[in-house]
Protein backbone atom coordinates (compact mmCIF):
# COMPACT_ATOMS: atom_id res chain seq x y z
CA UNK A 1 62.01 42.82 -26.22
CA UNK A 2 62.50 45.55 -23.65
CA UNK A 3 60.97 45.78 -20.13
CA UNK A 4 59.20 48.34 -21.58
CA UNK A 5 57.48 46.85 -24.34
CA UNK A 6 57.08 43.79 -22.45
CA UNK A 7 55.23 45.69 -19.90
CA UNK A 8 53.00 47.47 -22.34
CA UNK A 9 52.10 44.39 -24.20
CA UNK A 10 51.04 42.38 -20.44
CA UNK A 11 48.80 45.58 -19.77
CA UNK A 12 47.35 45.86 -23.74
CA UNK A 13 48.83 49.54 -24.01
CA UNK A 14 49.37 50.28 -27.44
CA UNK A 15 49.85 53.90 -27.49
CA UNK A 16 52.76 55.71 -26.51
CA UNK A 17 50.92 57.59 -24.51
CA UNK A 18 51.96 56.17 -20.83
CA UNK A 19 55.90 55.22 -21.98
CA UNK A 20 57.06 57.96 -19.80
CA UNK A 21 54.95 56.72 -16.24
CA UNK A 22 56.00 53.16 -17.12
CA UNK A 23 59.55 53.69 -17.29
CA UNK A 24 59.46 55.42 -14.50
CA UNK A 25 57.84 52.83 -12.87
CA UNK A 26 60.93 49.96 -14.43
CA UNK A 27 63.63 52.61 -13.06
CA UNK A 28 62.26 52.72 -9.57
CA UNK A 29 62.22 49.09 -9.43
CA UNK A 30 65.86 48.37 -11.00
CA UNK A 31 66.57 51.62 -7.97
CA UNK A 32 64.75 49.86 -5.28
CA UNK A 33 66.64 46.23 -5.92
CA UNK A 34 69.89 48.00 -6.04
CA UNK A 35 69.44 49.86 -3.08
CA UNK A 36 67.01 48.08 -0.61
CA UNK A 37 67.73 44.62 -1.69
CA UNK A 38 71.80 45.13 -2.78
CA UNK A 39 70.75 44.17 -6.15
CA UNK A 40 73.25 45.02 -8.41
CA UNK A 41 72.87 43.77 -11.88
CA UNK A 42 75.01 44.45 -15.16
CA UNK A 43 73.86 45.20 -18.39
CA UNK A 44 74.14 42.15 -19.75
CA UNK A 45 71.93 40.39 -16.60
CA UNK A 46 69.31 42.98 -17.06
CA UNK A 47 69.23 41.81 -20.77
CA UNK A 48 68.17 38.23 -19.81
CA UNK A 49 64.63 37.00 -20.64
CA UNK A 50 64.68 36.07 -16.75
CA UNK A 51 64.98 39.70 -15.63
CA UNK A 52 63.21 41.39 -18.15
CA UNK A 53 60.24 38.83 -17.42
CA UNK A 54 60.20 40.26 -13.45
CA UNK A 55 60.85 43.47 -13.96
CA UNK A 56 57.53 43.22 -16.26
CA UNK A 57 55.38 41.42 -14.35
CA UNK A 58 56.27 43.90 -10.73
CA UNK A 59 55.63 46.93 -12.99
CA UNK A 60 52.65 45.71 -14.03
CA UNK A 61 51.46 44.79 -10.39
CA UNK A 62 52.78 48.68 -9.73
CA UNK A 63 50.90 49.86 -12.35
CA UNK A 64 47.67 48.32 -11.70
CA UNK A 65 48.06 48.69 -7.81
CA UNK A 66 49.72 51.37 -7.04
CA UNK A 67 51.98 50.08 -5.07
CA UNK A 68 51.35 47.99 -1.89
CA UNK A 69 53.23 44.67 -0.95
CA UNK A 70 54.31 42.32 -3.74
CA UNK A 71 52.01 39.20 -4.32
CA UNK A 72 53.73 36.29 -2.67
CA UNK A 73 54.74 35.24 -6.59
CA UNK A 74 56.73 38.04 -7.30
CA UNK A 75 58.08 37.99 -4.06
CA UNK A 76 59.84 34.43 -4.63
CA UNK A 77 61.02 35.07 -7.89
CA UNK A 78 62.78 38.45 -6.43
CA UNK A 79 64.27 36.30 -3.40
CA UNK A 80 64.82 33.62 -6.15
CA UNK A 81 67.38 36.29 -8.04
CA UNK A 82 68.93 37.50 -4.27
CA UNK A 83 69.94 34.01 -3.91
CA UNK A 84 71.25 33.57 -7.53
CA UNK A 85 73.13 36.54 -6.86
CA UNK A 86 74.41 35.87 -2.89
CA UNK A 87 78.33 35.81 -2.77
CA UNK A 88 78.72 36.55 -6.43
CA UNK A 89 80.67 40.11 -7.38
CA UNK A 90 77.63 42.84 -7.84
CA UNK A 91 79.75 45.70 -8.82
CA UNK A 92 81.41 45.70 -12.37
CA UNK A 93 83.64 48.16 -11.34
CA UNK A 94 85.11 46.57 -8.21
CA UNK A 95 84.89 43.08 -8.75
CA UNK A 96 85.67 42.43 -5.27
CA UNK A 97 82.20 43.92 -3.80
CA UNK A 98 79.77 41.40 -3.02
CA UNK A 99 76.56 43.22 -1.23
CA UNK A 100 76.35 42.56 2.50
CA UNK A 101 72.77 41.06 3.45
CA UNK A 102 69.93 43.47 4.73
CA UNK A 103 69.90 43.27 8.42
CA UNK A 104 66.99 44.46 10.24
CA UNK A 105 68.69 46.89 12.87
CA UNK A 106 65.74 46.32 15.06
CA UNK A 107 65.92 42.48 15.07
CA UNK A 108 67.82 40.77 17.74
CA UNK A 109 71.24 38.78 16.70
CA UNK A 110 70.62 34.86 17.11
């Protein structure tokens, strides 16, 4: 099942009539974890029943909210997959990359 129809079915869409706003909605968040969070996943992670799951369930919260801060649920399972992912290789093409962690520029070093 794609994020897409997984998506659809948590809202009871049907139709085909909103595929084009909802994926829309699934690219901006697969964007936004790539480059906010230094999310980086392959093909084959985005294909997991884990992923597709989140993805899902954050769309929906976009679609019914319109955006606004995640619930505190979505927000662990996101930090849940930054820490499965911390010091593993995020870039298929240079294996070598491993994303540096957001710093807030405006937060004092400890």
């Amino acid at each position: 099942m794609t994020e897409l129809e997984l998506t659809k079915a948590k809202l009871g869409i049907t139709s085909s009539a909103r595929d084009e706003y909802i994926g829309v909605l699934i690219s901006s968040i697969y964007a936004e974890w790539e480059n906010v969070n230094g999310i980086r996943l392959s093909a084959s992670e985005r294909a997991s029943v884990d992923v597709i799951d989140l993805v899902a369930d954050v769309a929906v919260f976009k679609y019914q909210n319109h955006g606004g801060p995640l619930p505190s649920n979505l927000r662990l399972r996101l930090n849940n997959l930054y820490i499965e992912r911390a010091g593993l290789p995020m870039n298929p093409v240079d294996p070598d990359w491993v994303a540096e962690p957001v710093v807030d520029p405006e937060e004092p070093e400890v």
